[in-house]
Structures are given as C-alpha cells and as structure tokens.
C-alpha atoms as a PDB file:
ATOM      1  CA  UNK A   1      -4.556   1.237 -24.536  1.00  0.00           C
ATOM      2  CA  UNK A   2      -2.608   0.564 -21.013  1.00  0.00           C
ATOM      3  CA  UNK A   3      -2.122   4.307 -21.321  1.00  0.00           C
ATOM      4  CA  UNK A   4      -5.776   4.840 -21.211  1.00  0.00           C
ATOM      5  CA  UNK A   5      -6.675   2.387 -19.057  1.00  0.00           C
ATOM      6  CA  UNK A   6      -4.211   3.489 -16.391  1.00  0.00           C
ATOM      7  CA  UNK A   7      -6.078   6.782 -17.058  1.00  0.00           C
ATOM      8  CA  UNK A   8      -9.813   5.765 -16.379  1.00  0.00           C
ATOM      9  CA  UNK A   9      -8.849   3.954 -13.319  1.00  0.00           C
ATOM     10  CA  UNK A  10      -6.843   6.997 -12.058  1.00  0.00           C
ATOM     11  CA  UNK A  11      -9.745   9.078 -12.738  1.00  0.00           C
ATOM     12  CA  UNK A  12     -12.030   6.870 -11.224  1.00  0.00           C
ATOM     13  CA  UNK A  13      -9.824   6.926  -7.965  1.00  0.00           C
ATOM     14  CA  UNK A  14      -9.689  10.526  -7.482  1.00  0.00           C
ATOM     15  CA  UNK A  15     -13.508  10.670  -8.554  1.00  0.00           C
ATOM     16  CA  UNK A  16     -14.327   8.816  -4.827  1.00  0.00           C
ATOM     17  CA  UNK A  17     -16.220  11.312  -2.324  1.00  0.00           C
ATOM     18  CA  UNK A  18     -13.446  12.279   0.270  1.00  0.00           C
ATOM     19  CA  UNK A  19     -14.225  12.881   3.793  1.00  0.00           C
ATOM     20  CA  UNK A  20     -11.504  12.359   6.374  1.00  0.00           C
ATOM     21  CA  UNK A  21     -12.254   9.748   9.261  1.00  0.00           C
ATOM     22  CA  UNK A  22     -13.580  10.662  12.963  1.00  0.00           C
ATOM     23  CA  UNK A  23     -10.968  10.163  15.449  1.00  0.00           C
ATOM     24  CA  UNK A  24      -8.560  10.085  12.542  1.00  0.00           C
ATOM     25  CA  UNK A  25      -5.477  11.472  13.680  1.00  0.00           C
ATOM     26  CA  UNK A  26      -4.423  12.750  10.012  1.00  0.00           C
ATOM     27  CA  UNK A  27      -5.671  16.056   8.812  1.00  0.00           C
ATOM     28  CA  UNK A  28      -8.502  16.054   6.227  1.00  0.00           C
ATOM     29  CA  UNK A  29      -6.102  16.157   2.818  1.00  0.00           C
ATOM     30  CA  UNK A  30      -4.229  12.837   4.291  1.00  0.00           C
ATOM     31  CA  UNK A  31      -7.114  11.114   4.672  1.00  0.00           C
ATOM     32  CA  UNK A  32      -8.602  11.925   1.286  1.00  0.00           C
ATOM     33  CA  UNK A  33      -5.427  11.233  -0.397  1.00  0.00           C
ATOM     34  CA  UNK A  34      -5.313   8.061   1.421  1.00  0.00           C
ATOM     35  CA  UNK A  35      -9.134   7.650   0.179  1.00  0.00           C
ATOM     36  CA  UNK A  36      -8.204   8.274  -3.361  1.00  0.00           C
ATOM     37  CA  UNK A  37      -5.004   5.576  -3.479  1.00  0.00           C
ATOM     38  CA  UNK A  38      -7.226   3.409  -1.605  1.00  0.00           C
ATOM     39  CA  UNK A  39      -9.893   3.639  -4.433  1.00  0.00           C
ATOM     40  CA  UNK A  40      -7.353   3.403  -7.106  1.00  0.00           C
ATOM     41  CA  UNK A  41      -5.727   0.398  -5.308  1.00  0.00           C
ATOM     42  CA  UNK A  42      -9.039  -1.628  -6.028  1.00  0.00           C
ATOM     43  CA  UNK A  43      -9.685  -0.835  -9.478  1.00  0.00           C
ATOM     44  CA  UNK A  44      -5.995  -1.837 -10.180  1.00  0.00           C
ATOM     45  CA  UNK A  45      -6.351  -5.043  -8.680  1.00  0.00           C
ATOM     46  CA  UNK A  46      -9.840  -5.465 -10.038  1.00  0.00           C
ATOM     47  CA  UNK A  47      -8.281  -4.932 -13.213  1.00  0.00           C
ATOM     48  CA  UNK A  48      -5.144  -6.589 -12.925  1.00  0.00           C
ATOM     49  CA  UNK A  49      -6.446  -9.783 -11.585  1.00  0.00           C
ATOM     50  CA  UNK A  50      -9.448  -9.746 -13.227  1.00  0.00           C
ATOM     51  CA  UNK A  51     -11.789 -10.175 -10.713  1.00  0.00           C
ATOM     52  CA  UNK A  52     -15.179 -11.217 -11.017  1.00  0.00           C
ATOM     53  CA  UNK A  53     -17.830  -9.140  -8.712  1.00  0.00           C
ATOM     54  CA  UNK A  54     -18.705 -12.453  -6.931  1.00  0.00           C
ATOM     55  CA  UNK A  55     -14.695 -12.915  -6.447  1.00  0.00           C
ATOM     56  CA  UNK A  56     -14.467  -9.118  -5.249  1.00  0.00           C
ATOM     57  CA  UNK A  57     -16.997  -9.342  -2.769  1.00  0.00           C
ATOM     58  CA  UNK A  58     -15.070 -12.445  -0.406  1.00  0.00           C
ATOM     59  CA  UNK A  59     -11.369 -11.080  -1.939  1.00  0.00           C
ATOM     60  CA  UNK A  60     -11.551  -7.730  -0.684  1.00  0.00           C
ATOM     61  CA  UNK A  61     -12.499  -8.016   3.244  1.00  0.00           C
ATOM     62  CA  UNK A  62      -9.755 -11.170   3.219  1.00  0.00           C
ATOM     63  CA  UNK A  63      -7.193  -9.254   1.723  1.00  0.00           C
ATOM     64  CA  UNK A  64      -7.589  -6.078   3.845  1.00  0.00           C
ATOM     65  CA  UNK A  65      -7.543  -8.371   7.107  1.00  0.00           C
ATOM     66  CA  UNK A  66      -4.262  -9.715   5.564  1.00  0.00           C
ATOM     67  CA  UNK A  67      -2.947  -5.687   5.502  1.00  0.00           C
ATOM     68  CA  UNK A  68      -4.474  -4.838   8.398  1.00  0.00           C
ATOM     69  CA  UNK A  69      -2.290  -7.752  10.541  1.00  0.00           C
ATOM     70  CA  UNK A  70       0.810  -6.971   8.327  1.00  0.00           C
ATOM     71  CA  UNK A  71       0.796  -3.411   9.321  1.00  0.00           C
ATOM     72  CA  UNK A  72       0.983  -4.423  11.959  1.00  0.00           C
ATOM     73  CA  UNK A  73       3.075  -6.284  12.423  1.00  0.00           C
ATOM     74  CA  UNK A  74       5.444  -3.120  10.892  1.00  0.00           C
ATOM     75  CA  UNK A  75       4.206  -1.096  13.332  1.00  0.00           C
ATOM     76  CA  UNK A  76       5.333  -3.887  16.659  1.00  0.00           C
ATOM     77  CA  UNK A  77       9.339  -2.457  16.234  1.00  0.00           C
ATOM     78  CA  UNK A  78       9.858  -0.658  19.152  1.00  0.00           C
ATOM     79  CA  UNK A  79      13.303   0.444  17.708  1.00  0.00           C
ATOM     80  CA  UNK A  80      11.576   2.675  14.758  1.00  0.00           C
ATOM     81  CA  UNK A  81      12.834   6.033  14.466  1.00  0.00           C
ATOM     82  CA  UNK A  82      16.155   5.005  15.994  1.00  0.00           C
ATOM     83  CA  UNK A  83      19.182   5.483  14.420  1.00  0.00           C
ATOM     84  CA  UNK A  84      21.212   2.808  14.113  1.00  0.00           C
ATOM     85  CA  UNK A  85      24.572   4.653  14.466  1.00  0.00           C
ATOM     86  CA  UNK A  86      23.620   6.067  17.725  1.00  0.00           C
ATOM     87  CA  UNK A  87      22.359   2.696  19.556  1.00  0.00           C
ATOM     88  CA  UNK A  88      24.658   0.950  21.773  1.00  0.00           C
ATOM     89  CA  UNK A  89      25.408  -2.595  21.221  1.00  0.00           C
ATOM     90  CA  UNK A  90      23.551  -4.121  23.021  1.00  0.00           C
ATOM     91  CA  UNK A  91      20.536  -2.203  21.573  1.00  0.00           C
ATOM     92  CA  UNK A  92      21.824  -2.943  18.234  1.00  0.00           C
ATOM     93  CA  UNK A  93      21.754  -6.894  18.764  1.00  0.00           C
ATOM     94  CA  UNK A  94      17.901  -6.538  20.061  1.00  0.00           C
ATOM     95  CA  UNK A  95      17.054  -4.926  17.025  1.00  0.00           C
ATOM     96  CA  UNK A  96      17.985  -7.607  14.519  1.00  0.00           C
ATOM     97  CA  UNK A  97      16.473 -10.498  16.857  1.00  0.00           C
ATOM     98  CA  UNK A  98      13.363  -8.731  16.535  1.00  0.00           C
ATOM     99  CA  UNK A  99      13.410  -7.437  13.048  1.00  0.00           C
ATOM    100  CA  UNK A 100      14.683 -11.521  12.419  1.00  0.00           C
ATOM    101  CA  UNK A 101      11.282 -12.580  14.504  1.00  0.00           C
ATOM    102  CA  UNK A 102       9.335  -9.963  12.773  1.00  0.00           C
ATOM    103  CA  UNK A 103      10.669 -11.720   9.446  1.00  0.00           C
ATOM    104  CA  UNK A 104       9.432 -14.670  10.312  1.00  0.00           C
ATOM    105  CA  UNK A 105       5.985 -13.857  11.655  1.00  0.00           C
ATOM    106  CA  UNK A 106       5.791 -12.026   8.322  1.00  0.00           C
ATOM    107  CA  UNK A 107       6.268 -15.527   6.308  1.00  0.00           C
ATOM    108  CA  UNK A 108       3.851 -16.739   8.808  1.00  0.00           C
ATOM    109  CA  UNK A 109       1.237 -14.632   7.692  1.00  0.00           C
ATOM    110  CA  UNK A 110       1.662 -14.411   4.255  1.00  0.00           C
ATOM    111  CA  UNK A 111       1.602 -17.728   4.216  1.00  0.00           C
ATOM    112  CA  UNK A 112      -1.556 -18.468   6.203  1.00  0.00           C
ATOM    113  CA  UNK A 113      -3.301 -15.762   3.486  1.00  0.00           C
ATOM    114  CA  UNK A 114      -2.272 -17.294   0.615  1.00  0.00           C
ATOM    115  CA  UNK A 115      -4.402 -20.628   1.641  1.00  0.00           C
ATOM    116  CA  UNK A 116      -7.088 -18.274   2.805  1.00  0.00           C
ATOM    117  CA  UNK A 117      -7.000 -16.799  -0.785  1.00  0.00           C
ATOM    118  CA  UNK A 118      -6.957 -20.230  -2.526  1.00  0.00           C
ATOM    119  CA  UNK A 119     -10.431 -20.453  -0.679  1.00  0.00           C
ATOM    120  CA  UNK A 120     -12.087 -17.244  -2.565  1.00  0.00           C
ATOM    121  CA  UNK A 121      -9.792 -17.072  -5.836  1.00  0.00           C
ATOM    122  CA  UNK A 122      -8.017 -19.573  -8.380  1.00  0.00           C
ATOM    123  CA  UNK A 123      -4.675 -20.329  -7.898  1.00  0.00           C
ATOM    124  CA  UNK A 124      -3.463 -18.470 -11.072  1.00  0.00           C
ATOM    125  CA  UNK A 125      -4.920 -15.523  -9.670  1.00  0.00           C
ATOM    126  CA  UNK A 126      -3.196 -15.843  -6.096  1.00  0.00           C
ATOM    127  CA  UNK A 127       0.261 -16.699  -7.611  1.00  0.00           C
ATOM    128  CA  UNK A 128      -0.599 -13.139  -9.590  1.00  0.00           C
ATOM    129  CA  UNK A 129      -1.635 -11.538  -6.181  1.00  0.00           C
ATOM    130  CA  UNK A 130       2.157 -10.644  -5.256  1.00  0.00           C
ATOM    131  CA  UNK A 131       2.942  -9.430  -8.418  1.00  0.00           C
ATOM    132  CA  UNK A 132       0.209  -7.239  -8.844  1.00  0.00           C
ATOM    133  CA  UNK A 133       1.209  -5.502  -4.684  1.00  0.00           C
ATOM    134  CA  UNK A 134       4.250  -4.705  -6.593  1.00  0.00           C
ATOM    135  CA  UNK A 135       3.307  -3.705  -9.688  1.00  0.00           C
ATOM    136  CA  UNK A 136       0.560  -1.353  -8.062  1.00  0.00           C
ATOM    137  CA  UNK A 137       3.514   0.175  -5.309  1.00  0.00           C
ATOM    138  CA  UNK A 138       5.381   1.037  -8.516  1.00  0.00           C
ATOM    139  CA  UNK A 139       2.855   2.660 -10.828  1.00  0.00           C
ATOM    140  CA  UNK A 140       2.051   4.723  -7.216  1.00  0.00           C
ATOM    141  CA  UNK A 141       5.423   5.654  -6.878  1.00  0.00           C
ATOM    142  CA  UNK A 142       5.671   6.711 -10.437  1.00  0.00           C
ATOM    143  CA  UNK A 143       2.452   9.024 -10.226  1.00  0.00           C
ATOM    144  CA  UNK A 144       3.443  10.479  -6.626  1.00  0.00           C
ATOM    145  CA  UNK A 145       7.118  11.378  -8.134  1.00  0.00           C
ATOM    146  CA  UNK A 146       5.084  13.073 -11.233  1.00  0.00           C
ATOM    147  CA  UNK A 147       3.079  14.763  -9.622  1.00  0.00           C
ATOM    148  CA  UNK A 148       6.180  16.276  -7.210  1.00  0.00           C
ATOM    149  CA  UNK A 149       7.817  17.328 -10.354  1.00  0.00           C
ATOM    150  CA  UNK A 150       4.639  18.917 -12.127  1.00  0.00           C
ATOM    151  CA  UNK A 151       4.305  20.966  -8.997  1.00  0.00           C
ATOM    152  CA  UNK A 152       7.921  21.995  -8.490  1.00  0.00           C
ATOM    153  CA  UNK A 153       7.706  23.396 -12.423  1.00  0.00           C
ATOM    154  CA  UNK A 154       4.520  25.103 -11.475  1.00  0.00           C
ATOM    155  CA  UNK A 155       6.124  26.959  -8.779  1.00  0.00           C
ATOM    156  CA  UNK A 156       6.674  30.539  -9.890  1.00  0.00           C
ATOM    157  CA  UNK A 157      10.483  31.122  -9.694  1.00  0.00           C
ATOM    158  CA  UNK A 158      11.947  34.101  -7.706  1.00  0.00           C
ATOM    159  CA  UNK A 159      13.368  36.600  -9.870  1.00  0.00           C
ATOM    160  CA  UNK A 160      17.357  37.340  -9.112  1.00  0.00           C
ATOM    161  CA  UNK A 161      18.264  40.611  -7.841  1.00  0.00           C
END
C-alpha cells in the first residue's frame, strides 16, 4: 500500500506542467526537475501530515517563508567553495565563528517557525513537521540514486577490442 502510494504521489509530481522560470539562471531541465521535486515535496507532506485543504492553504506560504530565510541563511558563508586544507589560520578560525553564528541564527529561526506553525497547525502535526523534512530528503535521495543506477544499466556498453 506505501508502495503504491509512494507511486501515485510520484506520478502526480512528475505529472506538474514544467516551464523553467524567467531570469532563472538554471537551464530549462533544472528548473523542471526542481518543479517536479517541488510538486512531489507537497503531496508528501500533504500526505504525511495529513493536512486538511484549509490547513494547506496558511501551512504552505509559512513554511516556504521558513525555507526561503533558511536558504539563506546557507547561502550568507562567504567561505563556501573553500577548501579547508588550503586556508590559512587565520581564515580557518573565521570560518567556524561564522559557521558557529550561522548555527545559532539557524536555532533562531527554526525556532521562531515552529510558534508560527503552532498558529496554522496542531501541535502533533508540528512536532511531525521535522520528521517528515527528513523522511521526504531520504525517500528523494533514494529515488535520485535509482534513477542514476537505472540509467548507468541503460547505457549501451562499449564492446572490447
């Protein structure tokens, strides 16, 4: 039953219209792929947390304005793309302050939404709310590392000379 369930829903993601984004600086398939997981990502939690349409319709805009400060919040580091080995030390001791700050801002905000949320859902459903992030990064995960593998055995192999 999950089986098929997991099924519909993934169906039901990929079935969205797909059109990438003016001004978007991804190409078309990274936007519509983003799209799809995007459209999958609300059935799951539709599904998981069993929300009610009136519950959907003030969940959703709070929750992305939750993602859209916590990205970025990710995106702040100024040290990103660095490698660690190669920065000097002083570099080095600037980088955990501010991933240590970013930490806490991160608390911050997570904690702020979580009252927000108690406004628009029931408790048992917020304390869910984590689990459910987690539970959807995984299944995600799981399809994108399927999906790798079904194409690298659909590859037509080079014959040896």
């Amino acid at each position: 039953m999950k089986k098929l369930l997991f099924g519909t829903l993934l169906l039901f993601a990929f079935a969205v219209g797909t059109y990438a984004q003016p001004g978007s600086r991804q190409g078309p398939i990274a936007a519509r792929a983003q799209e799809k997981i995007a459209a999958y990502k609300i059935a799951f939690f539709t599904e998981q947390l069993q929300l009610t349409p009136e519950e959907s319709k003030d969940f959703w805009p709070l929750y992305n304005q939750f993602e859209d400060e916590r990205d970025k919040l990710k995106d702040k580091g100024d040290f990103q793309g660095k490698k660690i080995e190669l920065m000097a030390d002083k570099e080095l001791e600037d980088f955990i302050v501010q991933q240590l700050d970013m930490e806490e801002q991160q608390v911050k905000l997570k904690r702020d939404y979580v009252h927000r949320f108690m406004q628009v859902l029931p408790i048992r459903k917020v304390a869910m709310l984590q689990r459910t992030e987690l539970e959807f990064k995984r299944q995600l995960l799981d399809e994108m590392k399927r999906r790798q593998e079904n194409r690298q055995d659909a590859k037509p192999r080079k014959p040896r000379n």
